[in-house]
Protein backbone atom coordinates (compact mmCIF):
# COMPACT_ATOMS: atom_id res chain seq x y z
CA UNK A 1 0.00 0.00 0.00
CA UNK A 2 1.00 3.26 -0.90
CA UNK A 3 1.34 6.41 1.09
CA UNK A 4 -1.90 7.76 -1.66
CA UNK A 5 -3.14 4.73 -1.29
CA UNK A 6 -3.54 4.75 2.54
CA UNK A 7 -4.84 8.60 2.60
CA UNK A 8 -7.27 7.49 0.28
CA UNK A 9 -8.46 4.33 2.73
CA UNK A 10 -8.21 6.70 5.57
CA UNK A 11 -10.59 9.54 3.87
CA UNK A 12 -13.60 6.87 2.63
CA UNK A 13 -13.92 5.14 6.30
CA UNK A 14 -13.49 8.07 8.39
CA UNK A 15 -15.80 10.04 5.97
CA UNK A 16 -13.48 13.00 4.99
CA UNK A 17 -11.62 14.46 2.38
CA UNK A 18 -8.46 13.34 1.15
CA UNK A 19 -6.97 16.23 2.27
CA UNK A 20 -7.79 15.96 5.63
CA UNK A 21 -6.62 12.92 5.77
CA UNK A 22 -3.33 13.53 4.46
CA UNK A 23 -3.08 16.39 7.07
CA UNK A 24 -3.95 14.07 9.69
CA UNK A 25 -1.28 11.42 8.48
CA UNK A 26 1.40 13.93 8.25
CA UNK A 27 0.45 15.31 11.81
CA UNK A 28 0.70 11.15 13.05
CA UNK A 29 3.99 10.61 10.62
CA UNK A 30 5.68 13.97 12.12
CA UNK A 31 4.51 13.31 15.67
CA UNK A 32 6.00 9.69 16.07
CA UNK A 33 9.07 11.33 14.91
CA UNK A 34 9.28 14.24 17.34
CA UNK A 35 9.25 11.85 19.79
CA UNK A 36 12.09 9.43 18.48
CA UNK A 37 13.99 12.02 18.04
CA UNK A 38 13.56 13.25 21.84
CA UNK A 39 14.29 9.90 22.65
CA UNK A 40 10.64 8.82 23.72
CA UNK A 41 9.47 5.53 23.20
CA UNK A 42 5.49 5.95 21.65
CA UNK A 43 3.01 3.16 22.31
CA UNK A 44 -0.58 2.56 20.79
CA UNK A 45 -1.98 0.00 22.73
CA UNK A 46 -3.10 -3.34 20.95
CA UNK A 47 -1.25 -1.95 17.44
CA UNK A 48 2.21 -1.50 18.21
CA UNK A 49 5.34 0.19 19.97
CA UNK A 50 7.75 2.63 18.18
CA UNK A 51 11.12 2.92 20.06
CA UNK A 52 14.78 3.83 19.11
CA UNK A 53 17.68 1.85 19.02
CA UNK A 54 21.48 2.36 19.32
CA UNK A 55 23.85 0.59 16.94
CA UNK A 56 27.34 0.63 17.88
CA UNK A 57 30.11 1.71 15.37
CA UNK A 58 31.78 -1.63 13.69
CA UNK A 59 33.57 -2.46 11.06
CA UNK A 60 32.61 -3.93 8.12
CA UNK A 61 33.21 -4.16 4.50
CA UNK A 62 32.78 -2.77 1.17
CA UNK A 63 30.93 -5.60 -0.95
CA UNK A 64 32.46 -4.91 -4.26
CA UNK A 65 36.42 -3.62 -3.74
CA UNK A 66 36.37 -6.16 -0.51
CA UNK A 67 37.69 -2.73 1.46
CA UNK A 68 37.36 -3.28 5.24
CA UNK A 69 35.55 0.14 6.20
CA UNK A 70 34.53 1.47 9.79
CA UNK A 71 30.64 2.00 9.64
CA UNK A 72 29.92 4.94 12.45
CA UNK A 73 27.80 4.38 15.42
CA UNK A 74 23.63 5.40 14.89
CA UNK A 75 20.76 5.43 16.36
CA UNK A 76 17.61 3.78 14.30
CA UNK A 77 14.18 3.68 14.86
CA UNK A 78 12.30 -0.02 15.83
CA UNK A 79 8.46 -0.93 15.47
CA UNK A 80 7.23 -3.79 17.65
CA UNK A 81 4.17 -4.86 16.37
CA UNK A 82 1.49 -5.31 19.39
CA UNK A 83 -0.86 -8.60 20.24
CA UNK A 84 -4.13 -7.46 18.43
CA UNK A 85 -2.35 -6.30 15.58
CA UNK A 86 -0.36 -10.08 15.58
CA UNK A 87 -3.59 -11.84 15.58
CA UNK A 88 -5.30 -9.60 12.85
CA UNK A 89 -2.37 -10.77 10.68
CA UNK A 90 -2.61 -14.34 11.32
């Protein structure tokens, strides 16, 4: 599914425009990542946990020359997917 694709879903069963819905997406979207980026974990009950991660620097190595390179340390975001949304899957 496509970001359209999902505004489009999101407009027809909430009942309003498209461009409402892509506002309200973007505000969802941009608010999830405020928080990550403070360092806050965000958790929707029964759909899933968003959460950050630290990766340490390593090294590792450059696929085509076979180059050993030092890949820096980052920080990446996680999704845990919750128990109802588990079971709607399966």
């Amino acid at each position: 599914m496509t970001k359209s694709e999902l505004v489009a879903q999101m407009a027809s069963e909430a009942d309003i425009s498209k461009a409402a819905a892509e506002k309200a997406l973007k505000a969802f979207t941009g608010g999830i990542t405020g928080a990550l980026k403070k360092g806050n974990k965000v958790s929707l009950v029964g759909f899933g946990t968003f959460d950050i991660s630290k990766r340490a620097a390593r090294t590792g190595r450059n696929p085509q020359t076979g180059e050993t390179i030092q890949i820096k340390a980052s920080t990446v975001p996680k999704f845990k997917a919750g128990k109802s949304l588990k079971d709607a899957v399966n």
